[in-house]
Protein backbone atom coordinates (compact mmCIF):
# COMPACT_ATOMS: atom_id res chain seq x y z
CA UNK A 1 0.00 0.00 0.00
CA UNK A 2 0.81 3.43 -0.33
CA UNK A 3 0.88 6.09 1.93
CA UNK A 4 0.97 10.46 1.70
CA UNK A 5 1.85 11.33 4.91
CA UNK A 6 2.27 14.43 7.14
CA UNK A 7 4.63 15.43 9.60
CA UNK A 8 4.09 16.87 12.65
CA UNK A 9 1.14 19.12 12.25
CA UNK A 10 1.11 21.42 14.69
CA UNK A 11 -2.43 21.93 15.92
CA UNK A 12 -3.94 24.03 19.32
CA UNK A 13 -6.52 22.49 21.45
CA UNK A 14 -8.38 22.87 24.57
CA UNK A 15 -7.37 19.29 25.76
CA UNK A 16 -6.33 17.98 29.31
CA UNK A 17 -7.91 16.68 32.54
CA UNK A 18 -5.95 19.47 34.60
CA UNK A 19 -7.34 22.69 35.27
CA UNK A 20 -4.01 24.49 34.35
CA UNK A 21 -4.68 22.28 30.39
CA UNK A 22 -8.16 23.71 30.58
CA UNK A 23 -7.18 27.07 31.15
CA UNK A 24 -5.31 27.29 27.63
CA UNK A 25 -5.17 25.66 23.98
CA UNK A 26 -1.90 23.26 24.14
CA UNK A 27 -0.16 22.60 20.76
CA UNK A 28 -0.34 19.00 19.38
CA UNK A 29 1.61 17.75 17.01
CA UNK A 30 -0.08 15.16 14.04
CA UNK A 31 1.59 12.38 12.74
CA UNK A 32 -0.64 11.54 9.59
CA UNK A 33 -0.38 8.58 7.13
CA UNK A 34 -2.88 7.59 4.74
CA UNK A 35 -3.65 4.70 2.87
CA UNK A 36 -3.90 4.88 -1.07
CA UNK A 37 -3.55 3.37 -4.32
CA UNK A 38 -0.86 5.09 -6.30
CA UNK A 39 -1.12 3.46 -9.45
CA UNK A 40 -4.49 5.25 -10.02
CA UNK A 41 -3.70 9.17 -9.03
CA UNK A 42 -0.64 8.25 -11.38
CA UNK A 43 -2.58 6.82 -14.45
CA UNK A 44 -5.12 10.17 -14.37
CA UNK A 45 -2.79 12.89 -13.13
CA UNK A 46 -5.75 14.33 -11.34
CA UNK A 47 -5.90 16.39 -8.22
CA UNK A 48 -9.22 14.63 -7.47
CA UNK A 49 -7.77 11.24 -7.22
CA UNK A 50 -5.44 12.63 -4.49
CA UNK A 51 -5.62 13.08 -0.99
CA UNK A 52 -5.00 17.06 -1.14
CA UNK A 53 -2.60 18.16 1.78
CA UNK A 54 -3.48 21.44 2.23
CA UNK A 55 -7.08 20.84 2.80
CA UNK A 56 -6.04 17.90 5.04
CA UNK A 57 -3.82 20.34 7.51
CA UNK A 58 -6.61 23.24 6.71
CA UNK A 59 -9.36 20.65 8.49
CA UNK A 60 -7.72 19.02 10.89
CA UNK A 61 -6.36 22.69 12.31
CA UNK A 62 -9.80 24.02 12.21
CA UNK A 63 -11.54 21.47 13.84
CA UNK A 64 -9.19 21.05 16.74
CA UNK A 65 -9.50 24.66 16.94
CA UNK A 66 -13.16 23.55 18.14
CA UNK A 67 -12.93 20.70 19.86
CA UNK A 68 -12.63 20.87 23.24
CA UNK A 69 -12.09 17.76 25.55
CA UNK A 70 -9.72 15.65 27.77
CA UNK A 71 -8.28 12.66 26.80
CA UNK A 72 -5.92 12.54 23.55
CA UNK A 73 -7.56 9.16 22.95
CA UNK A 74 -10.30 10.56 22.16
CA UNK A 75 -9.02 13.46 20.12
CA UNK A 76 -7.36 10.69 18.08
CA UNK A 77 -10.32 8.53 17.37
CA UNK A 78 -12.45 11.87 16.31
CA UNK A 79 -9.43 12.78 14.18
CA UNK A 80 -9.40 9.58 12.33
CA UNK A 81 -13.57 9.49 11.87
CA UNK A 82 -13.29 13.35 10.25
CA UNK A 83 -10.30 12.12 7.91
CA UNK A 84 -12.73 9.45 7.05
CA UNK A 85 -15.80 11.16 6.63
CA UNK A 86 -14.62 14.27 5.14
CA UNK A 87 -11.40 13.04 2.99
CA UNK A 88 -12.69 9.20 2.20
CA UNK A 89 -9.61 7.96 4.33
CA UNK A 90 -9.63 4.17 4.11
CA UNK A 91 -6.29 3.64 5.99
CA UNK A 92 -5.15 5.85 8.38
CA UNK A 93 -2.35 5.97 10.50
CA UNK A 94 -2.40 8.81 12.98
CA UNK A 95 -0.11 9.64 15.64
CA UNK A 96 -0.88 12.53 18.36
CA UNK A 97 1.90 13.92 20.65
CA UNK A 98 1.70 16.42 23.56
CA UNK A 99 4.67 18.29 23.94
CA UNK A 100 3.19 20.57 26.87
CA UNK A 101 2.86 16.73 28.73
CA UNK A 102 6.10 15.61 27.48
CA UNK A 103 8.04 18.67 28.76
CA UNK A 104 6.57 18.04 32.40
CA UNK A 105 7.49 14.81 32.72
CA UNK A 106 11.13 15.02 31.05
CA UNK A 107 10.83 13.09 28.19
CA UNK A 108 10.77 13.77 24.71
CA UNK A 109 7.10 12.76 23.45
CA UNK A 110 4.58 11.62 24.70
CA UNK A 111 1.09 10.60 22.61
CA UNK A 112 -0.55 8.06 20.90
CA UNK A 113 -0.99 6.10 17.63
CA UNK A 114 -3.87 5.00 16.18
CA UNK A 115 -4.45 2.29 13.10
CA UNK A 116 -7.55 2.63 11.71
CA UNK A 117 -9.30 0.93 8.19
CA UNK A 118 -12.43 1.38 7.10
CA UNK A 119 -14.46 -0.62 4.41
């Protein structure tokens, strides 16, 4: 399979069960793979046939913009169902990190990773 992938995506959210993480939007950063057929962008050349990155990152920042909640688990899981619904993501690969988090503890990331197919 085929992937087009992003790199850290930096994102702000209202995310956290602390008060001092609800007082403030905390930057995440998006690992993003997804699935695809290459063959067939390839054989038409078409933009349509693609998965378009800059309306990818252009979602994804927007909607964490709104969402507001406290457990990157579920940030993740709601990230993969809009990349679905709204992009036709079959097979997604999605990795959150937390760098507010990681920087209290004394580490270097912290996050999560999500696999994800659809039919």
């Amino acid at each position: 399979m085929d992937h087009v992938f992003i790199d850290e995506l930096r994102v702000e959210a209202v995310i956290g069960v602390y008060d001092w993480e609800r007082a403030l939007r905390q930057p995440l950063l998006l690992g993003i793979e997804l699935g695809y057929d290459n063959r067939v962008v390839a054989a038409s050349g078409e933009l349509a046939r693609c998965h378009d990155y800059a309306a990818i990152a252009a979602a994804l920042r927007e909607w964490a913009q709104q969402w507001q909640g406290e457990l990157l688990e579920v940030f993740a899981e709601d990230a993969c169902a809009l990349l679905h619904e709204r992009f036709g993501a079959r097979d997604i690969d999605l990795r959150v990190a937390k760098p507010l988090a990681a920087q209290n503890l004394g580490c270097a990331r912290v996050g999560v990773r999500l696999r994800r197919t659809f039919a």
